[in-house]
N, C-alpha and C. Protein backbone atom coordinates (compact mmCIF):
# COMPACT_ATOMS: atom_id res chain seq x y z
N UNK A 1 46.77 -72.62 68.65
CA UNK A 1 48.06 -72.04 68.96
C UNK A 1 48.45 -72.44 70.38
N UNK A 2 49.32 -72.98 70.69
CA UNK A 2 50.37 -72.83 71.89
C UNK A 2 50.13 -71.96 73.03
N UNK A 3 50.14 -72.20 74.14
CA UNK A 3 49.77 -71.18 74.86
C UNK A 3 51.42 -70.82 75.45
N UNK A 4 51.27 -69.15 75.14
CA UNK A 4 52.51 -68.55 75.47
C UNK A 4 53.20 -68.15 74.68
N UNK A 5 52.94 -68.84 73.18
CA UNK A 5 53.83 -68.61 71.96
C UNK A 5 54.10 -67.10 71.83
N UNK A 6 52.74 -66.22 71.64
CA UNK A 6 52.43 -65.09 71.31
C UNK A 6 52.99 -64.19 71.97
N UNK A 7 53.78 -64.38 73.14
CA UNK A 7 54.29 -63.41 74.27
C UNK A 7 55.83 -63.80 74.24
N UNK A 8 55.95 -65.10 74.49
CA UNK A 8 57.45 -65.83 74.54
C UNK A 8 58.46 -66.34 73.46
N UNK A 9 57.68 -66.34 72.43
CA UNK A 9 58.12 -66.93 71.52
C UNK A 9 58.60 -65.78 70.14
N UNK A 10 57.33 -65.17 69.91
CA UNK A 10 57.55 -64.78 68.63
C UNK A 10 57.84 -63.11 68.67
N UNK A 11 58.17 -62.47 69.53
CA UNK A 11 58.92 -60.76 69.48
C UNK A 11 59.79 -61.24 69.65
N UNK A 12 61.00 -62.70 70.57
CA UNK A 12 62.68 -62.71 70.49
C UNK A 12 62.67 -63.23 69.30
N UNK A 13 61.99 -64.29 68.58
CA UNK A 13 62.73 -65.13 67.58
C UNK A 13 62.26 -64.34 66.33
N UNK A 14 63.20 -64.26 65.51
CA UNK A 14 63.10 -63.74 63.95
C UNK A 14 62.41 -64.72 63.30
N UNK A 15 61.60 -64.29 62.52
CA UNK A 15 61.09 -65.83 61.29
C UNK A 15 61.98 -65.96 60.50
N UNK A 16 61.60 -67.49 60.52
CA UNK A 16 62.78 -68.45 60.60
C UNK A 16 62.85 -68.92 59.20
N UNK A 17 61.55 -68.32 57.93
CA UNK A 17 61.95 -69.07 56.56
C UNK A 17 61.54 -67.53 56.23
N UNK A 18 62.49 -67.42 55.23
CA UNK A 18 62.37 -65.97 54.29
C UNK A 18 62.75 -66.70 52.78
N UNK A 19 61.87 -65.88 52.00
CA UNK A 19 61.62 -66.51 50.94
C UNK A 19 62.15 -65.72 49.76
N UNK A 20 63.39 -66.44 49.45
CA UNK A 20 64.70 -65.41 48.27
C UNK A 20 64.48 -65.97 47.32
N UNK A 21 63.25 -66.90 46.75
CA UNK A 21 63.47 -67.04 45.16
C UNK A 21 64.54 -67.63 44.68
N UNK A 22 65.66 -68.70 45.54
CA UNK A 22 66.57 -69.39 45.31
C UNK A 22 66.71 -70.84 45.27
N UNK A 23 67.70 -71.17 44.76
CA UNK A 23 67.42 -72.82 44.77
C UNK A 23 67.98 -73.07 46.46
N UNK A 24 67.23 -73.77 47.05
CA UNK A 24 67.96 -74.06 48.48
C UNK A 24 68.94 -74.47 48.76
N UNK A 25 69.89 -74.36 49.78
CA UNK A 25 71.30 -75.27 49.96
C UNK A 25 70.89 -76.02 50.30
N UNK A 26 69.71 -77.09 50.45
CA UNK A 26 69.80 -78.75 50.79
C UNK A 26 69.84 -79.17 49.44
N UNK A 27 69.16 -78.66 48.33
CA UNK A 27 69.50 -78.85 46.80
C UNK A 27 70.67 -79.08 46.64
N UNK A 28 71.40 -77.64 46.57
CA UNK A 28 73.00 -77.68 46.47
C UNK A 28 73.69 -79.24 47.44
N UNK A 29 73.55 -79.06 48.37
CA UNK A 29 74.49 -79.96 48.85
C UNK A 29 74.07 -81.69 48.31
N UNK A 30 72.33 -81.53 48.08
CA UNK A 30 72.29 -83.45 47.57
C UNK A 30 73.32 -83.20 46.39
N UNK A 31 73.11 -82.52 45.20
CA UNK A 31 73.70 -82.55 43.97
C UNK A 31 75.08 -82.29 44.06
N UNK A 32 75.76 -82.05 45.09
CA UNK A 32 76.96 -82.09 45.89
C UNK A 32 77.38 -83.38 45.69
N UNK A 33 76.62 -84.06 46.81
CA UNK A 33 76.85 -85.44 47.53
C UNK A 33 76.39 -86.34 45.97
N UNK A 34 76.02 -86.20 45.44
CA UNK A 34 75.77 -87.22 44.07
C UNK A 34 77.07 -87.06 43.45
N UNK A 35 77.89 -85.76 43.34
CA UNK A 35 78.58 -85.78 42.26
C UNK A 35 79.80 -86.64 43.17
N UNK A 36 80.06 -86.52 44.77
CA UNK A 36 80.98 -86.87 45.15
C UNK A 36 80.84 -88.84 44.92
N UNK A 37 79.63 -89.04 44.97
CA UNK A 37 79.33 -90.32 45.31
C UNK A 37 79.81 -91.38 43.89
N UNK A 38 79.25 -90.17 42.79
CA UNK A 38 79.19 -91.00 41.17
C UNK A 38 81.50 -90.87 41.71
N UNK A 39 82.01 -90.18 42.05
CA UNK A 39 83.49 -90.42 41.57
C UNK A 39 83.80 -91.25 42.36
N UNK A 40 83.50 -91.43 43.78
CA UNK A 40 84.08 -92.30 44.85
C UNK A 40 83.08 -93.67 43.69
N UNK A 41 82.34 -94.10 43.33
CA UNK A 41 82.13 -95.21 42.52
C UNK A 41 83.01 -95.56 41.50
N UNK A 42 83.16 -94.60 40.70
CA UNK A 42 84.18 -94.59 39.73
C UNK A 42 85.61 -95.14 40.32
N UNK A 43 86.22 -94.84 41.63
CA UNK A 43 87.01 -95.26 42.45
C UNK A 43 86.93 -96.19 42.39
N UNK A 44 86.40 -96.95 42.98
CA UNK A 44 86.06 -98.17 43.83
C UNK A 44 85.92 -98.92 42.69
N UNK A 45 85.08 -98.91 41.52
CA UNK A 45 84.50 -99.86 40.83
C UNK A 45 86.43 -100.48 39.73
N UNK A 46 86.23 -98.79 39.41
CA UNK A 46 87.61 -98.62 38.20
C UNK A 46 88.73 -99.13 38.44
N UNK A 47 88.94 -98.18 39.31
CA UNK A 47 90.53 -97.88 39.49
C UNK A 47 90.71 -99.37 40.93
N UNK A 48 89.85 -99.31 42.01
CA UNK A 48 90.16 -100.73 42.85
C UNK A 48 89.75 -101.51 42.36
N UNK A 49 88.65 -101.82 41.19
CA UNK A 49 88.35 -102.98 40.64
C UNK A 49 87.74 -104.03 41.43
N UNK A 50 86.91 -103.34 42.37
CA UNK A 50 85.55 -103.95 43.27
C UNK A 50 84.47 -104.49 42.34
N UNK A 51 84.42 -105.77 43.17
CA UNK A 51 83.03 -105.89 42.47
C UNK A 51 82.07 -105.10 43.03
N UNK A 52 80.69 -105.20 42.47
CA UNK A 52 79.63 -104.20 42.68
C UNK A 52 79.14 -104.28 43.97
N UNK A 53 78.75 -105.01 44.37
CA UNK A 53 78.41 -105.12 45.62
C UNK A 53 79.13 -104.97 46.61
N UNK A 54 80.88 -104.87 46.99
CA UNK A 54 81.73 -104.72 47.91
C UNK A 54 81.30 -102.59 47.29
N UNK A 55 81.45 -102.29 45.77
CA UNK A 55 81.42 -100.84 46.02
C UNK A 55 80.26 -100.43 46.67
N UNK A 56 78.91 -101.29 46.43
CA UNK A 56 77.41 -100.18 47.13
C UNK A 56 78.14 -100.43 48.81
N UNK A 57 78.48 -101.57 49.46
CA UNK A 57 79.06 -101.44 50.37
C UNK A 57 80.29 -100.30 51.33
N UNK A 58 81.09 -100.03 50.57
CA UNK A 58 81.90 -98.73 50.49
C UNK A 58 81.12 -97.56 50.58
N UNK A 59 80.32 -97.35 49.33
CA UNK A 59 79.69 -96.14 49.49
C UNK A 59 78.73 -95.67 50.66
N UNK A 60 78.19 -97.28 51.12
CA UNK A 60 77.40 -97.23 52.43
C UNK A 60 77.58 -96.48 53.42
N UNK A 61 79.09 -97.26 53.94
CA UNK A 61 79.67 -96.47 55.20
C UNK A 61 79.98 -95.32 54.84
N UNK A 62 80.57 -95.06 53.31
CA UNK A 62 81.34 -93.28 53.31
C UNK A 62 79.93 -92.44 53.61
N UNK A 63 78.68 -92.83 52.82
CA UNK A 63 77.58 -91.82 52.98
C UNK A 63 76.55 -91.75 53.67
N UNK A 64 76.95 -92.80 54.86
CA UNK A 64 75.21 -93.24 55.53
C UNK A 64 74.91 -93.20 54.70
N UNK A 65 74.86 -93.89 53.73
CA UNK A 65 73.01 -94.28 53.08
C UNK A 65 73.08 -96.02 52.59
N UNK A 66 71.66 -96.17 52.54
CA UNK A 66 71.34 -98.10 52.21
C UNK A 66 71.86 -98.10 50.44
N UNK A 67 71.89 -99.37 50.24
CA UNK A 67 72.29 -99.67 48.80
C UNK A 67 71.64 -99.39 47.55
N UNK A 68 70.17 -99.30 48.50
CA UNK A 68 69.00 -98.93 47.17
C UNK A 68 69.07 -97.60 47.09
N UNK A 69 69.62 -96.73 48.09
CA UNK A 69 69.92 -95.74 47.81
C UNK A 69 70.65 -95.28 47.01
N UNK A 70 71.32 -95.37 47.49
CA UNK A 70 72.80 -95.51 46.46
C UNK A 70 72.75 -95.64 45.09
N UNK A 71 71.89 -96.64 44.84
CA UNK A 71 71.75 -97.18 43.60
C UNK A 71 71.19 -96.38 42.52
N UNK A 72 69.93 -95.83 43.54
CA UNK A 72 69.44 -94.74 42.48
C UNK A 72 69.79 -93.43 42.69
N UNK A 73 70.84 -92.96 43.37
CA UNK A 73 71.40 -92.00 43.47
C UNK A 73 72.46 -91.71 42.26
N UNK A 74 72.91 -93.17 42.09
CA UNK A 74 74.31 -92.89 40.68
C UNK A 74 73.94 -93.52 39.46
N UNK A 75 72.29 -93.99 40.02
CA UNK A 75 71.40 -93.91 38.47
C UNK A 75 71.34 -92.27 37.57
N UNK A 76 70.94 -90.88 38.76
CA UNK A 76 70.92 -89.82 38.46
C UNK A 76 72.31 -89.13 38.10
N UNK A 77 73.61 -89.95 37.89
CA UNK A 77 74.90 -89.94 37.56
C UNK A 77 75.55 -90.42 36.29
N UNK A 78 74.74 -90.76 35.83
CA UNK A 78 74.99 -91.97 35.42
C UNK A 78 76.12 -91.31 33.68
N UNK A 79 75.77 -90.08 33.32
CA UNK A 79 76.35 -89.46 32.54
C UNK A 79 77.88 -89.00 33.22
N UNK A 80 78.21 -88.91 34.19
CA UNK A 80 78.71 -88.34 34.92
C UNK A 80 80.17 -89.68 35.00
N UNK A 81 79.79 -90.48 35.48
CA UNK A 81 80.22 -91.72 35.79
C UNK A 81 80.85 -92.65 34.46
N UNK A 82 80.26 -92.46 33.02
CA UNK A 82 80.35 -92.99 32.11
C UNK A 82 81.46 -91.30 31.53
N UNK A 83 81.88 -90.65 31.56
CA UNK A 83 82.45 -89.18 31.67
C UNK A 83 84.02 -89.28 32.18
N UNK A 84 83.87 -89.99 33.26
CA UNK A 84 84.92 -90.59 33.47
C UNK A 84 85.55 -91.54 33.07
N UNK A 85 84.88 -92.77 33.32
CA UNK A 85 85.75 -93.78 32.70
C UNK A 85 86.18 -93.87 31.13
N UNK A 86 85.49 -92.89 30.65
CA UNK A 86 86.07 -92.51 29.11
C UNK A 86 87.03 -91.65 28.99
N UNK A 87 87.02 -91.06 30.09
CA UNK A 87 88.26 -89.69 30.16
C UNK A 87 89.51 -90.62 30.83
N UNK A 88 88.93 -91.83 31.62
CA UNK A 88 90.34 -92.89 32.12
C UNK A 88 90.34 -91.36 33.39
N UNK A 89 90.10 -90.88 33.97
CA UNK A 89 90.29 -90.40 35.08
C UNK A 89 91.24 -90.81 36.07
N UNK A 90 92.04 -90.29 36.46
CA UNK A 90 93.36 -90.88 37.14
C UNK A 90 92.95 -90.16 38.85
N UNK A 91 93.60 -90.82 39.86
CA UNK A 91 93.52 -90.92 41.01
C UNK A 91 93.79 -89.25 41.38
N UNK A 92 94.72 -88.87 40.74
CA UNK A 92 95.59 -87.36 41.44
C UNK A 92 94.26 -86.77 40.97
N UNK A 93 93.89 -86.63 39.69
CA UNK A 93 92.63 -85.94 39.31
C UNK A 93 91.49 -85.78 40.17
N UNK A 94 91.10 -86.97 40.89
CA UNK A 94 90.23 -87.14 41.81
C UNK A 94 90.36 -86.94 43.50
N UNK A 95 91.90 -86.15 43.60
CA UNK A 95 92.17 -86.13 44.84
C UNK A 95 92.38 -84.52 44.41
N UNK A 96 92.89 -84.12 43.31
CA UNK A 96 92.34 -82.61 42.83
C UNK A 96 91.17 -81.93 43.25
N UNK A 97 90.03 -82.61 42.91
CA UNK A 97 88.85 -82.23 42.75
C UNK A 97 87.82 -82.65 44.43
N UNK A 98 88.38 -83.89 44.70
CA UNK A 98 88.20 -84.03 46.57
C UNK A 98 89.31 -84.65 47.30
N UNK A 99 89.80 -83.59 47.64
CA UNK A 99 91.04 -83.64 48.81
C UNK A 99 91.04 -84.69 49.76
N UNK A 100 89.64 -84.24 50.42
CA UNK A 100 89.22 -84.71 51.87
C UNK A 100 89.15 -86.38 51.64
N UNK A 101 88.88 -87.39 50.55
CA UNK A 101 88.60 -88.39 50.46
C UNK A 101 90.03 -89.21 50.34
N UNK A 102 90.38 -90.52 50.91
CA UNK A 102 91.31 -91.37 50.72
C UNK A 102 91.37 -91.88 49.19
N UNK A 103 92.19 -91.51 48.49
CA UNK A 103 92.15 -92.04 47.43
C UNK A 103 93.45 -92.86 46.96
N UNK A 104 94.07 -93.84 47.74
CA UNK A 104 95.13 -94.31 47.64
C UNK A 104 94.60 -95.86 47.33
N UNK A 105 94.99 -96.31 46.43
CA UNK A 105 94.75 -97.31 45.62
C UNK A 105 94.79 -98.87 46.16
N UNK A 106 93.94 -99.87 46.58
CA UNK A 106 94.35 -100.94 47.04
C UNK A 106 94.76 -101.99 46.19
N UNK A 107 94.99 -101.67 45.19
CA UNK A 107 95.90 -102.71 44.41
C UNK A 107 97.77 -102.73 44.16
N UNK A 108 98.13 -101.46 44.91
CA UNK A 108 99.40 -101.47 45.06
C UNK A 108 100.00 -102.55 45.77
């Protein structure tokens, strides 16, 4: 142990993991960030008609993350992604569902 912990440390600070039997919010938010990632693909691939490699590129910068990431991130999408392009998902739909993202079309 630390010298000092026992005096300085641990009567101000509350413990810091309490254990609620819940799924965690870093859970919530990856399965967040997947669902945002599989539509911004669907974007990019569909509706701008990127090739694949300019979209893992796109998705790069929107999500910090590398391509292999990526890759198997909207592998775990992959129902999700195929959901759409069968539904033909339209742009307003996807600016419905995320506001915050540019979804204005570069083929105009």
């Amino acid at each position: 142990m630390q010298r000092g912990k026992q005096k300085l440390y641990n009567p101000i600070v509350p413990k810091s993991v309490t254990a609620t039997g819940e799924k965690g919010k870093r859970n919530k938010s990856i399965e967040a960030r997947r669902d945002a990632m599989a539509h911004r693909y669907y974007f990019h691939a569909t509706i701008n008609r990127y090739r694949y490699d300019d979209c893992l590129v796109n998705l790069s910068t929107e999500f910090f993350l590398q391509p292999d990431t990526i890759v198997n991130e909207l592998q775990l999408r992959l129902d999700l992604i195929n959901n759409l392009a069968t539904n033909q998902t339209t742009t307003s739909e996807l600016r419905k569902k995320y506001p915050f993202y540019n979804w204005v079309s570069k083929l105009l």
